[in-house]
N, C-alpha and C. Protein backbone atom coordinates (compact mmCIF):
# COMPACT_ATOMS: atom_id res chain seq x y z
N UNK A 1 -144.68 35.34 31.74
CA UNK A 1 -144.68 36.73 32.20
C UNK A 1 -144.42 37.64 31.01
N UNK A 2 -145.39 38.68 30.75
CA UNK A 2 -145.23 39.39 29.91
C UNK A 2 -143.83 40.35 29.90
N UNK A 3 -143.18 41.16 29.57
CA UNK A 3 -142.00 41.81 29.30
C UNK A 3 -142.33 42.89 28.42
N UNK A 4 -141.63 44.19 28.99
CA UNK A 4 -141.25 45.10 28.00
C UNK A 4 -140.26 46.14 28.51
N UNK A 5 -139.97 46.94 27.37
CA UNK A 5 -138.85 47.84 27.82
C UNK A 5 -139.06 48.78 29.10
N UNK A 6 -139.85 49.32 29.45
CA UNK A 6 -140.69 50.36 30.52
C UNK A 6 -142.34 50.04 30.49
N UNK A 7 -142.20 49.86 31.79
CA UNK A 7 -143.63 49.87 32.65
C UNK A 7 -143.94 50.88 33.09
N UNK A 8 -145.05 51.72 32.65
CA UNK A 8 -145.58 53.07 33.61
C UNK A 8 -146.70 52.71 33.98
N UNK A 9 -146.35 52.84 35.57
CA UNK A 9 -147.46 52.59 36.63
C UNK A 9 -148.63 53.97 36.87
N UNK A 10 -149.38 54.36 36.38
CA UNK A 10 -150.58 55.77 36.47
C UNK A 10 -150.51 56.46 35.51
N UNK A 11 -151.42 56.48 34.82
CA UNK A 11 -151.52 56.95 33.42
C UNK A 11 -152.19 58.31 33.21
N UNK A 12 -151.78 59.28 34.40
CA UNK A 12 -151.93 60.52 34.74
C UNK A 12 -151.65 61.20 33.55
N UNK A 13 -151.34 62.52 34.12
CA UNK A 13 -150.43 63.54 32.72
C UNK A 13 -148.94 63.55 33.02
N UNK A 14 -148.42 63.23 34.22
CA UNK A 14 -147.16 62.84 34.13
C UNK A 14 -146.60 61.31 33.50
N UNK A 15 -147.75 60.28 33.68
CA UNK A 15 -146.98 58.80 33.32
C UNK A 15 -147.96 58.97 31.56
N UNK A 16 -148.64 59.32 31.24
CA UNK A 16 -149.42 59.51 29.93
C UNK A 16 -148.11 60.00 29.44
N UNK A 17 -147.39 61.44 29.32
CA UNK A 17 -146.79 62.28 29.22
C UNK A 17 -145.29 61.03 28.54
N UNK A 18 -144.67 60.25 30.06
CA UNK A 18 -143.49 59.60 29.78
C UNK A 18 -143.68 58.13 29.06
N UNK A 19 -145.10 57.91 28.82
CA UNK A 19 -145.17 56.84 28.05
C UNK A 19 -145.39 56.71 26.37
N UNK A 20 -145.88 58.22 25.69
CA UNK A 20 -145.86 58.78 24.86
C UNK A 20 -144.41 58.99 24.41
N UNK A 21 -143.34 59.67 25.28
CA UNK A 21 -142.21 60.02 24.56
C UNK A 21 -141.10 58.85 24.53
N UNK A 22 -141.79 57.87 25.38
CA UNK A 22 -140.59 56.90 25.27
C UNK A 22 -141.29 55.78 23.99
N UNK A 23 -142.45 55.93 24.02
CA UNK A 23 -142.85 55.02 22.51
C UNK A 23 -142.20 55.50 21.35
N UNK A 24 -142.25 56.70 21.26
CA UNK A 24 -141.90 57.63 19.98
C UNK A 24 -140.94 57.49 19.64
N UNK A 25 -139.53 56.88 20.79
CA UNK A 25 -138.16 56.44 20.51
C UNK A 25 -138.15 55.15 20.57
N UNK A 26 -139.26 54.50 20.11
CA UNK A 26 -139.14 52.86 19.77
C UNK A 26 -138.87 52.06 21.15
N UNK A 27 -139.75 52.16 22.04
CA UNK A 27 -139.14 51.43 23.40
C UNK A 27 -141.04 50.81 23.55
N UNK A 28 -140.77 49.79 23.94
CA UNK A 28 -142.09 48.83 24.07
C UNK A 28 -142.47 49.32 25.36
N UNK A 29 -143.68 49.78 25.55
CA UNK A 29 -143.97 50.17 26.43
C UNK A 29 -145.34 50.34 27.26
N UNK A 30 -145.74 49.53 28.29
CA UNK A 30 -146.97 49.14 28.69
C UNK A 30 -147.46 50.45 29.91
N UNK A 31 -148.35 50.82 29.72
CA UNK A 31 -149.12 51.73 30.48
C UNK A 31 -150.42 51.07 31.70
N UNK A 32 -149.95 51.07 32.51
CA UNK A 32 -150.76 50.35 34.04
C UNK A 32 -151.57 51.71 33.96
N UNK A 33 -153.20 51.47 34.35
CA UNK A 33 -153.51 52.40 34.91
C UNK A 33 -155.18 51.60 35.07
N UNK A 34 -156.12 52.17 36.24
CA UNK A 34 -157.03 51.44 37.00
C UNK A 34 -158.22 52.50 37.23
N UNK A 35 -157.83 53.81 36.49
CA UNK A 35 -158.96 54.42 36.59
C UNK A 35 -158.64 55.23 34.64
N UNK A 36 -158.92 56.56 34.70
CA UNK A 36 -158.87 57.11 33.35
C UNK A 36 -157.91 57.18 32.71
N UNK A 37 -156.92 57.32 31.69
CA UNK A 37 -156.43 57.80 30.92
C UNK A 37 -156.16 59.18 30.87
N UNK A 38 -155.23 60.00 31.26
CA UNK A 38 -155.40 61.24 31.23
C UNK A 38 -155.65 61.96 32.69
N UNK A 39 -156.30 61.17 33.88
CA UNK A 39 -156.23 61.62 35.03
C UNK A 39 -157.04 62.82 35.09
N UNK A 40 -156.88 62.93 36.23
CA UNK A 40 -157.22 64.41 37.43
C UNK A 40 -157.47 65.45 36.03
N UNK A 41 -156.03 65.63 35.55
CA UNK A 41 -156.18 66.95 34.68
C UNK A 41 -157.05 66.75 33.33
N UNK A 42 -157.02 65.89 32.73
CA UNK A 42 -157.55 65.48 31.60
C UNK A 42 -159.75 65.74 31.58
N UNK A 43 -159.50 65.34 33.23
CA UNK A 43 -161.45 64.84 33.29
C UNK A 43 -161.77 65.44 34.46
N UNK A 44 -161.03 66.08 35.33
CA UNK A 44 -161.44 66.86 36.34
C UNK A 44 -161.10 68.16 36.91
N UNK A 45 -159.64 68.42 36.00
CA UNK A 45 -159.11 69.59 37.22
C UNK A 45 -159.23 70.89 35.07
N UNK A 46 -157.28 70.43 34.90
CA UNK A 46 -156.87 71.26 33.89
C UNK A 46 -157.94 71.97 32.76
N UNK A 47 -157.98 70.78 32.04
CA UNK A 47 -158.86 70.79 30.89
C UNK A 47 -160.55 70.82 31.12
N UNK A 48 -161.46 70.50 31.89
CA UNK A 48 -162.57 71.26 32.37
C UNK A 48 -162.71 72.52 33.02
N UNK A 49 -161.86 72.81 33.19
CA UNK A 49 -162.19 73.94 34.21
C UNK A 49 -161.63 75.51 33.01
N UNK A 50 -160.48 74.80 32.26
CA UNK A 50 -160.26 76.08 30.86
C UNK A 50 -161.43 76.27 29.84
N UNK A 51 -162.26 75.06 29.92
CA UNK A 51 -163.26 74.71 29.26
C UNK A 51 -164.60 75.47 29.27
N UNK A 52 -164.52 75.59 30.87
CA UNK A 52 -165.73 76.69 31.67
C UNK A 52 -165.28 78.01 31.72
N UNK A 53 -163.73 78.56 31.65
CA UNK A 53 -163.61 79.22 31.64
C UNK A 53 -163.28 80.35 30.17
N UNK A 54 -163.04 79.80 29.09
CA UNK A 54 -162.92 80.21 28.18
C UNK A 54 -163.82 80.95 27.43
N UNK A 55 -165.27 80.70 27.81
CA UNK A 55 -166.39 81.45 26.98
C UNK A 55 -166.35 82.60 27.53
N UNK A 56 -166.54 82.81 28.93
CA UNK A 56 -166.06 83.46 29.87
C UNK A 56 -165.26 84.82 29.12
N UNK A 57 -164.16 84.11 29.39
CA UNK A 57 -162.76 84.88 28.59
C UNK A 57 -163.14 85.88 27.07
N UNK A 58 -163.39 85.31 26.36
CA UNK A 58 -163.83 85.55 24.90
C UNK A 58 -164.97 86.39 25.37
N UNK A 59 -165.98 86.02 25.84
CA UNK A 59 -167.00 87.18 25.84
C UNK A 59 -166.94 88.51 26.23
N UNK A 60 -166.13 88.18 27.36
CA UNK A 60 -165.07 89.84 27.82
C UNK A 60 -164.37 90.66 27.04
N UNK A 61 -163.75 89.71 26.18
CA UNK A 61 -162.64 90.02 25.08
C UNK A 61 -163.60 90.65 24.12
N UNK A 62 -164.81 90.19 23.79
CA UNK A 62 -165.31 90.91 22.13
C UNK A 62 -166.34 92.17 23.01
N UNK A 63 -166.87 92.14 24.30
CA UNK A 63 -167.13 93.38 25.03
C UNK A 63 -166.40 94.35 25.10
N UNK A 64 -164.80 93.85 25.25
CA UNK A 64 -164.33 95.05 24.86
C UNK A 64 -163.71 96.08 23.66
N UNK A 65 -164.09 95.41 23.06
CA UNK A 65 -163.66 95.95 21.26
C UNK A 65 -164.64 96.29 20.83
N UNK A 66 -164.11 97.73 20.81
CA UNK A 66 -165.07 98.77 19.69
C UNK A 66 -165.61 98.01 18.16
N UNK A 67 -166.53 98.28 17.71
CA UNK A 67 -166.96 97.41 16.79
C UNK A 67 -167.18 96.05 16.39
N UNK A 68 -166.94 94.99 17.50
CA UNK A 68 -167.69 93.83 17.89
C UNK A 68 -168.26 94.14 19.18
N UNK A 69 -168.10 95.02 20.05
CA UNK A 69 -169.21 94.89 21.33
C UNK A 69 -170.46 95.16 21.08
N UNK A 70 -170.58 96.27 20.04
CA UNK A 70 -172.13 97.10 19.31
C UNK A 70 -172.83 95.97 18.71
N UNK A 71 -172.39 94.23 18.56
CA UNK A 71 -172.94 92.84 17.79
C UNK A 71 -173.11 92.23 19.00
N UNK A 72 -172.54 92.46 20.30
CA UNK A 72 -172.74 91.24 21.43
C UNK A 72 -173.71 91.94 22.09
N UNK A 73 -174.96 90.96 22.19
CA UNK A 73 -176.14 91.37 23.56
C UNK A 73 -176.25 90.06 24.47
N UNK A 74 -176.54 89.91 25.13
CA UNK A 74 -177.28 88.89 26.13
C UNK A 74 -175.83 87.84 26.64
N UNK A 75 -176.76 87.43 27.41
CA UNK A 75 -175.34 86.71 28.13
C UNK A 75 -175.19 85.22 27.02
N UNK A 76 -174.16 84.22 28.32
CA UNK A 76 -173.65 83.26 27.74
C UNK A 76 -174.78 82.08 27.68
N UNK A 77 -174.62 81.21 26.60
CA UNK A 77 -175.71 80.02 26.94
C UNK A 77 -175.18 79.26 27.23
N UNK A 78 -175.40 79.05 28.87
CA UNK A 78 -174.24 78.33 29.89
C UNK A 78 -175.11 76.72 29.10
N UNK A 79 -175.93 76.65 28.91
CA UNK A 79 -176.20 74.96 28.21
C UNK A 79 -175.30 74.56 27.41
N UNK A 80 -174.90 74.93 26.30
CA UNK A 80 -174.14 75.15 25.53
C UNK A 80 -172.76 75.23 25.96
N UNK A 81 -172.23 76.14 26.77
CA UNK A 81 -171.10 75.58 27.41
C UNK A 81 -171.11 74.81 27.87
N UNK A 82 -171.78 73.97 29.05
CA UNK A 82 -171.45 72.83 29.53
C UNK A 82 -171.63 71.72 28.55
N UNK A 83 -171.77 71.77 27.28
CA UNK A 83 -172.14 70.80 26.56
C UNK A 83 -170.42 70.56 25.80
N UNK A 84 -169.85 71.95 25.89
CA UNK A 84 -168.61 71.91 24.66
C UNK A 84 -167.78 71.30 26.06
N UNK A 85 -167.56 71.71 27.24
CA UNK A 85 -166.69 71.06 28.59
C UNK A 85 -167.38 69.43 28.30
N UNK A 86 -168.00 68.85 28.39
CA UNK A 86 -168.50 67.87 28.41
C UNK A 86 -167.94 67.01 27.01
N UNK A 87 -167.95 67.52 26.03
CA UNK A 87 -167.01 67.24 24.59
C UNK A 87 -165.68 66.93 25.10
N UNK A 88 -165.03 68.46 25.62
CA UNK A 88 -163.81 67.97 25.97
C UNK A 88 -163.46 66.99 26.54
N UNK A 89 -163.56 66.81 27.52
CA UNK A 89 -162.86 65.53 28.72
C UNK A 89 -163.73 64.08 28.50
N UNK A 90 -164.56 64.35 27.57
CA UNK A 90 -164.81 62.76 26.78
C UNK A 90 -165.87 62.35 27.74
N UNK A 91 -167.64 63.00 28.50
CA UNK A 91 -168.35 62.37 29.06
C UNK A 91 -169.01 61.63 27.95
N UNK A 92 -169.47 59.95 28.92
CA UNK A 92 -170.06 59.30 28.23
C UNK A 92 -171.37 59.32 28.17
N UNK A 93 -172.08 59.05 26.56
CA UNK A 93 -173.50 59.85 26.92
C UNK A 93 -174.48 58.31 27.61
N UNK A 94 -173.88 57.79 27.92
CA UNK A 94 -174.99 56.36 28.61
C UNK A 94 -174.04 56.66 29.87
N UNK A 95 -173.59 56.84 30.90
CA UNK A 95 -173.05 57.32 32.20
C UNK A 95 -173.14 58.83 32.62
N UNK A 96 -173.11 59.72 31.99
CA UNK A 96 -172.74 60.78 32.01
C UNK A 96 -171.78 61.34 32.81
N UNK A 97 -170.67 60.02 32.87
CA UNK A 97 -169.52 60.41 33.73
C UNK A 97 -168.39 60.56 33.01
N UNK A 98 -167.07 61.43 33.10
CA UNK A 98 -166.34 61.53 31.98
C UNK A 98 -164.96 60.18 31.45
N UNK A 99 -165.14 59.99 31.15
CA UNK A 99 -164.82 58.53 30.30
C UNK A 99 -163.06 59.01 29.25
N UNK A 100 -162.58 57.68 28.85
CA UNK A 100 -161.19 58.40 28.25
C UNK A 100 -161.51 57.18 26.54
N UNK A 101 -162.74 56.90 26.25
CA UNK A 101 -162.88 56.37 25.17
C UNK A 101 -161.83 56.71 24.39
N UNK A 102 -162.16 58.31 23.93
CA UNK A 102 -161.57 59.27 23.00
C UNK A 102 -159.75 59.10 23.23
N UNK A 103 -159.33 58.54 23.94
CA UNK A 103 -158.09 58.47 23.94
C UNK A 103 -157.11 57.35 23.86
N UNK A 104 -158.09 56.57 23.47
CA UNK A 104 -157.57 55.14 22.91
C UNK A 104 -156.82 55.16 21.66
N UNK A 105 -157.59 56.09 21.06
CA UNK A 105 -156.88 56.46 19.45
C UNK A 105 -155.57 56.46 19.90
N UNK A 106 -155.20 57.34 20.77
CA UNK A 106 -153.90 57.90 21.13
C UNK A 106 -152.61 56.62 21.49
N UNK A 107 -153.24 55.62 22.71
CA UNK A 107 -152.79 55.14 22.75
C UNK A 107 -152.64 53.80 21.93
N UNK A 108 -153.19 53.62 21.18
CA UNK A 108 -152.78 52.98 19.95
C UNK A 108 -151.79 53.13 19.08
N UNK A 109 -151.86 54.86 18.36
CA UNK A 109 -151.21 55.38 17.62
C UNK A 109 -149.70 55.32 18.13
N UNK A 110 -149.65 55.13 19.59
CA UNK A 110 -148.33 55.56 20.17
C UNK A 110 -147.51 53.95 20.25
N UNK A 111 -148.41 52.88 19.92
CA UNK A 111 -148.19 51.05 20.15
C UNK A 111 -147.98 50.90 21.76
N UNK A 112 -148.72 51.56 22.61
CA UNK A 112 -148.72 51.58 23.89
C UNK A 112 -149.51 50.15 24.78
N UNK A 113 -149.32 49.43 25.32
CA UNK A 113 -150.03 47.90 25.51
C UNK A 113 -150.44 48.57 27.10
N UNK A 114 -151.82 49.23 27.18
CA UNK A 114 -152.39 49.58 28.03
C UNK A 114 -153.50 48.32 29.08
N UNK A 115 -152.67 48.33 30.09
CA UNK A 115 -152.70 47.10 30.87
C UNK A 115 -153.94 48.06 32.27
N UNK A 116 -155.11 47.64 32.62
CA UNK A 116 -156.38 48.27 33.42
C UNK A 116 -156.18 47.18 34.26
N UNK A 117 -155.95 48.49 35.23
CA UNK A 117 -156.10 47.85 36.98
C UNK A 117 -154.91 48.67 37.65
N UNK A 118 -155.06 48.29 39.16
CA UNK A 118 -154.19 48.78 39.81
C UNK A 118 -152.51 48.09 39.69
N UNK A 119 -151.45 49.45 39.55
CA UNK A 119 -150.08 48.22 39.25
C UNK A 119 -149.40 48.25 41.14
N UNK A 120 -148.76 47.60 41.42
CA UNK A 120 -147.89 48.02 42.36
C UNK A 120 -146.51 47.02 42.11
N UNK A 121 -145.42 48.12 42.48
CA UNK A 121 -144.37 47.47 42.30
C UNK A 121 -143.81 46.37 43.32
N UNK A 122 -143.49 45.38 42.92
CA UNK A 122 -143.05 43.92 43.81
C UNK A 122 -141.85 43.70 43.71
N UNK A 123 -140.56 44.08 42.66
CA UNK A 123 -139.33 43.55 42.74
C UNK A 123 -138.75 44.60 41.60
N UNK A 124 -137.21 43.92 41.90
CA UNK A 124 -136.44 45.31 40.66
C UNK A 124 -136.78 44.96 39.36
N UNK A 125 -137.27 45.97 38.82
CA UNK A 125 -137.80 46.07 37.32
C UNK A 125 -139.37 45.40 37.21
N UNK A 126 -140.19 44.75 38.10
CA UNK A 126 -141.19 44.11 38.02
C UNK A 126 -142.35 44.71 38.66
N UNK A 127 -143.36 44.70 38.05
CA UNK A 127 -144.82 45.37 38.93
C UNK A 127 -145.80 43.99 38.46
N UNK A 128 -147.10 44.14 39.65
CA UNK A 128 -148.00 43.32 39.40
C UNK A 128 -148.93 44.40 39.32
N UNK A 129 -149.95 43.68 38.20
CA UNK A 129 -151.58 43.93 38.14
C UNK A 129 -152.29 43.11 38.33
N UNK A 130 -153.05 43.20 39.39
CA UNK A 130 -154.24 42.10 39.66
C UNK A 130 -152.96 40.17 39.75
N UNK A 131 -153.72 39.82 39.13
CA UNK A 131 -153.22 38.15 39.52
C UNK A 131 -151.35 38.53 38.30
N UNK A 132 -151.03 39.39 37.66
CA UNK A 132 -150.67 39.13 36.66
C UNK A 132 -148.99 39.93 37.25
N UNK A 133 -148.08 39.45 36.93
CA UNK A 133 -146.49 39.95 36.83
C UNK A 133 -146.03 40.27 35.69
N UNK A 134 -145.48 41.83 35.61
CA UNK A 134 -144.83 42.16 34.13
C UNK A 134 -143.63 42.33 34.77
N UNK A 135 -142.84 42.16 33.83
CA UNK A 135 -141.24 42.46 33.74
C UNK A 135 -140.97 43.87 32.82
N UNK A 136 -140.19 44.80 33.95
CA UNK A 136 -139.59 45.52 32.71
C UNK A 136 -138.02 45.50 32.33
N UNK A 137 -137.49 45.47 30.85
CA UNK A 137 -136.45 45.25 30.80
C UNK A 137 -135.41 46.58 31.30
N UNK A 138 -136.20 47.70 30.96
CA UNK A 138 -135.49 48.97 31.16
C UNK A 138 -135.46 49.54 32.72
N UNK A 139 -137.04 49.85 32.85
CA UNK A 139 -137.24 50.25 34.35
C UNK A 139 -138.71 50.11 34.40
N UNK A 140 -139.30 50.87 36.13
CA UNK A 140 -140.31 50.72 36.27
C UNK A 140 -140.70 52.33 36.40
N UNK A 141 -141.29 53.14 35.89
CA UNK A 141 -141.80 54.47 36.22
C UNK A 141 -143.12 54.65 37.01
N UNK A 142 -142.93 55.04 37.94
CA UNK A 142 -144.02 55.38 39.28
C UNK A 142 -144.77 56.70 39.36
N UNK A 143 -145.68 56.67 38.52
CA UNK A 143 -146.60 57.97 38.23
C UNK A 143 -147.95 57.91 39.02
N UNK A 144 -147.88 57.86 39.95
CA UNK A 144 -149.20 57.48 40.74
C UNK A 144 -149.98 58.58 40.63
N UNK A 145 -151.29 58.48 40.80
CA UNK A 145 -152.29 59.61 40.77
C UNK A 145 -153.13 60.32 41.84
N UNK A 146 -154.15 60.93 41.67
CA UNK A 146 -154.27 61.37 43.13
C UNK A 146 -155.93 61.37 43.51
N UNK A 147 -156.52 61.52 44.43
CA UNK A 147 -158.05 61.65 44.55
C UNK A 147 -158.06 63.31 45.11
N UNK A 148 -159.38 63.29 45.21
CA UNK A 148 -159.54 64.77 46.01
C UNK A 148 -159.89 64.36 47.80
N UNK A 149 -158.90 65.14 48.64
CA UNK A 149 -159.12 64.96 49.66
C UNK A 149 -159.70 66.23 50.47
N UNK A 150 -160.81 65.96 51.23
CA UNK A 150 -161.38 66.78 52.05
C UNK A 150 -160.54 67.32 53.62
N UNK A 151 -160.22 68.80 53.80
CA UNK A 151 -159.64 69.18 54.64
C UNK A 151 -159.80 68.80 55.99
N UNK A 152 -159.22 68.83 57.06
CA UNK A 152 -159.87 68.37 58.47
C UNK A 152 -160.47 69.60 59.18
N UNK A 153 -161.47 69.80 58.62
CA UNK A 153 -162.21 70.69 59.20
C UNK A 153 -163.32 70.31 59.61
N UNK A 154 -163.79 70.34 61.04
CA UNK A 154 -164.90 69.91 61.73
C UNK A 154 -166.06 69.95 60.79
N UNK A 155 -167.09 68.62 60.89
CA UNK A 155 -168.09 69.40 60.09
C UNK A 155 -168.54 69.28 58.79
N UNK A 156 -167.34 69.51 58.28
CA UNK A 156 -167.07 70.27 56.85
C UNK A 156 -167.90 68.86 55.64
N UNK A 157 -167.85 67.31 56.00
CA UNK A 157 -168.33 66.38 55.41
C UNK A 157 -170.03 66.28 55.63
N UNK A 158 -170.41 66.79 56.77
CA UNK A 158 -171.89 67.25 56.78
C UNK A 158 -172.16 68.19 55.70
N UNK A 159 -171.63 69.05 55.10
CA UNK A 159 -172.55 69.86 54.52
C UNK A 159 -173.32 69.42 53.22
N UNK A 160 -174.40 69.99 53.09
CA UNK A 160 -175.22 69.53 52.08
C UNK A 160 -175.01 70.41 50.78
N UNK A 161 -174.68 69.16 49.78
CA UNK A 161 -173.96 70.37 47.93
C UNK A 161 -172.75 70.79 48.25
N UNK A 162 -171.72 69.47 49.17
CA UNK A 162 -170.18 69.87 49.23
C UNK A 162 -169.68 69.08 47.88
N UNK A 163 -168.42 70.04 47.00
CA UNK A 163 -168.12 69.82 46.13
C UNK A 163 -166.94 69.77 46.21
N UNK A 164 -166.00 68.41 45.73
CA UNK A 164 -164.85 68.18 45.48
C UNK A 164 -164.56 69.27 43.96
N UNK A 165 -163.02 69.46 43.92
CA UNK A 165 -163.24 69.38 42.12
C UNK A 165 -163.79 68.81 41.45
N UNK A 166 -164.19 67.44 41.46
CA UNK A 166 -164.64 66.69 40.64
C UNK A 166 -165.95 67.01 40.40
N UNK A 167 -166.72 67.97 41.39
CA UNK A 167 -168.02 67.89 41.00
C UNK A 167 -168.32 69.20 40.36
N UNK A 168 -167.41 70.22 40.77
CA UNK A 168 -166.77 71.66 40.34
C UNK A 168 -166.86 71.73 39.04
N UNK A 169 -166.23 70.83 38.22
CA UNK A 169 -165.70 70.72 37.07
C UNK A 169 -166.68 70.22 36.02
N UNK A 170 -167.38 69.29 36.50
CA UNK A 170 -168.58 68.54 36.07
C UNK A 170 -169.65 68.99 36.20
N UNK A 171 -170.33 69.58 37.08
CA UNK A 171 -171.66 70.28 37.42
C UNK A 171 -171.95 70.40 36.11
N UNK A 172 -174.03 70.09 36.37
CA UNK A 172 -174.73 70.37 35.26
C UNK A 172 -175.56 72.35 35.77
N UNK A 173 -174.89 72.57 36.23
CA UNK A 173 -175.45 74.08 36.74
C UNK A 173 -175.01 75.04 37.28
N UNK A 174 -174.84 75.99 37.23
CA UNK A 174 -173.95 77.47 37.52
C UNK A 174 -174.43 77.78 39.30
N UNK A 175 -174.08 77.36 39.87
CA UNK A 175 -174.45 78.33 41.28
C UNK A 175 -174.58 79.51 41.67
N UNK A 176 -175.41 80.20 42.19
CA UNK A 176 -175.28 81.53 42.38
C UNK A 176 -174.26 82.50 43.23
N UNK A 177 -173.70 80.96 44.16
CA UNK A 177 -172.32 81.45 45.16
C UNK A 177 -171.81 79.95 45.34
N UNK A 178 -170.87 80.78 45.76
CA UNK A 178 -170.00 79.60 46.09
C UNK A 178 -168.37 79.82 47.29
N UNK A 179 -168.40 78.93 48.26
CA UNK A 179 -166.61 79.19 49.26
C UNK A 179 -165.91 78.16 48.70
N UNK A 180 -164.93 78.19 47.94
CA UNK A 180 -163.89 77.88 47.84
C UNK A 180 -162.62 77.53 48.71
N UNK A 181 -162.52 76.67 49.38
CA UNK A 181 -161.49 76.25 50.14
C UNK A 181 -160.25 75.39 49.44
N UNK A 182 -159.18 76.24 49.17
CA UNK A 182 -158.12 76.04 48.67
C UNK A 182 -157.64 76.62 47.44
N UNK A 183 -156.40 77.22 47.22
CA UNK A 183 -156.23 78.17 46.25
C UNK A 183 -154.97 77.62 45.30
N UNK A 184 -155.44 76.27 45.36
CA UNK A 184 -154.21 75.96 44.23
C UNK A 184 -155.45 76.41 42.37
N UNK A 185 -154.44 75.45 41.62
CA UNK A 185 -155.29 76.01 40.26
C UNK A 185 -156.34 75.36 39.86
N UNK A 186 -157.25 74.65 40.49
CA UNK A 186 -158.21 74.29 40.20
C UNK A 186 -159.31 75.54 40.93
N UNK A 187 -159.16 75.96 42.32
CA UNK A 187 -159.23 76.75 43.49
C UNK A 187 -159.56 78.09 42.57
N UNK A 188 -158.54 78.02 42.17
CA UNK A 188 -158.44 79.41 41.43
C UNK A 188 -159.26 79.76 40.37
N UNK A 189 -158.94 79.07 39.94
CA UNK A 189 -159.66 79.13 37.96
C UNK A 189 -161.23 78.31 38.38
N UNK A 190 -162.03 78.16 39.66
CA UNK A 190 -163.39 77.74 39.58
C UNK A 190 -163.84 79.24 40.02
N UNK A 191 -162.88 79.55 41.03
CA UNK A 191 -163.13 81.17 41.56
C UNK A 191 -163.30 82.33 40.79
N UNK A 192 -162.69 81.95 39.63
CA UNK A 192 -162.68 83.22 38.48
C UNK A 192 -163.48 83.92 38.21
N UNK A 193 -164.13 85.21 38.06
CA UNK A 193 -165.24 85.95 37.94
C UNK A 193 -165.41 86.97 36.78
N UNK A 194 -166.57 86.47 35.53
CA UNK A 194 -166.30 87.87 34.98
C UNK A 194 -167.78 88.46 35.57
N UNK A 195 -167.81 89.79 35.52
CA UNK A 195 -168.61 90.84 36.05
C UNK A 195 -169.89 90.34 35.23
N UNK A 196 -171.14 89.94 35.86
CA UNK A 196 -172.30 90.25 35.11
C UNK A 196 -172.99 88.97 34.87
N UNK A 197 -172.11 87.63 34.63
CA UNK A 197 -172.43 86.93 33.58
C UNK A 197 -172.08 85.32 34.89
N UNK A 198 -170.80 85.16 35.57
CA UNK A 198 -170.47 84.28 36.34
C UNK A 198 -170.66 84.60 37.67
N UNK A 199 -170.99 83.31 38.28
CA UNK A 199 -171.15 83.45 39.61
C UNK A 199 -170.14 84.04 40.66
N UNK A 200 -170.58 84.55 41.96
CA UNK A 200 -169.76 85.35 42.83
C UNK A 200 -168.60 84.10 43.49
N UNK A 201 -167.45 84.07 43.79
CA UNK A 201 -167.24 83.01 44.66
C UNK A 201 -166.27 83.92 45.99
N UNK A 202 -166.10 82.85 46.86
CA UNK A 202 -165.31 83.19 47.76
C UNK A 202 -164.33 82.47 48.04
N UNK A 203 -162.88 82.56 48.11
CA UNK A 203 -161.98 81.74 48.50
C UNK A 203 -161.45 82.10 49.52
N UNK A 204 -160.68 80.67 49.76
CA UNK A 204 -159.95 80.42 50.59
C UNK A 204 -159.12 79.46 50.97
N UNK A 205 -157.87 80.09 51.31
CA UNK A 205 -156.56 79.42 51.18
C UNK A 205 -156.31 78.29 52.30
């Protein structure tokens, strides 16, 4: 049975986060995780969606300053943005799904023994993956992650071009509208509008 000081079970931005700072203080430390590196925020919610929104931002910003607005004409080349979002969160160009290649560096650099698959905990200090039992000497940290769940609203799985975040974030194309159901910060920041240039949306809480 393998052994180490701390086991982090979901390698989200909360267990990414506590497996980073406890390497850095010399503690052996194995990272469980069965889907990305980096999670929700890394490839679907945080960091894509600042990604889409930032050209956005900036283009507003030099519109409004006297003596760079008289240099800005024409809109954004949304190709081009979705190409730099697509940089960010690490899509792979043979899947074109977003991938955590790019973050292996990381967990290397950190001597992190990144263990793929699902963990669940079985006893004090111990989790299994797949056929396999680790021991931790210190503890076990429970960072589980999350999917996108669809509201119970009649219906609502019939519709045709229904979009989780995940597809929000990823889309290869700007919509001309869009309802928004739910106003946390993904909700929010897809809803964002600058005048002229981004699509209309509608939310809802």
């Amino acid at each position: 049975m393998r052994s180490f000081d701390v086991v982090v079970v979901g390698g989200g931005p909360a267990g990414e986060e506590a497996a980073g700072r406890l390497a850095d203080r010399a503690m052996d430390v194995a990272l469980v995780e069965d889907r990305l590196i980096g999670g929700e925020c890394a490839h679907w919610a945080c960091l894509p969606s600042k990604a889409l929104l930032r050209p956005y931002e900036a283009l507003a910003e030099a519109r409004r300053i006297a003596g760079v607005r008289e240099a800005v004409d024409g809109p954004l080349a949304v190709a081009s943005v979705l190409r730099r979002r697509d940089e960010i969160i690490g899509v792979d160009e043979a899947t074109g799904a977003p991938g955590d290649a790019d973050l292996m560096t990381w967990v290397s650099d950190h001597r992190i023994t990144l263990i793929r698959g699902r963990g669940r905990l079985v006893g004090l200090r111990r989790a299994s993956v797949g056929d396999e039992d680790i021991e931790a000497r210190r503890a076990v940290i429970l960072a589980g992650g999350s999917r996108p769940l669809l509201p119970p609203i009649e219906g609502l799985d019939r519709i045709d071009g229904l979009w989780t975040n995940r597809e929000a974030t990823t889309a290869d194309h700007v919509p001309r509208r869009m309802v928004i159901i739910g106003g946390g910060p993904v909700g929010v920041e897809i809803a964002c509008e600058d005048r002229g240039d981004a699509p209309r949306a509608a939310g809802a809480g």
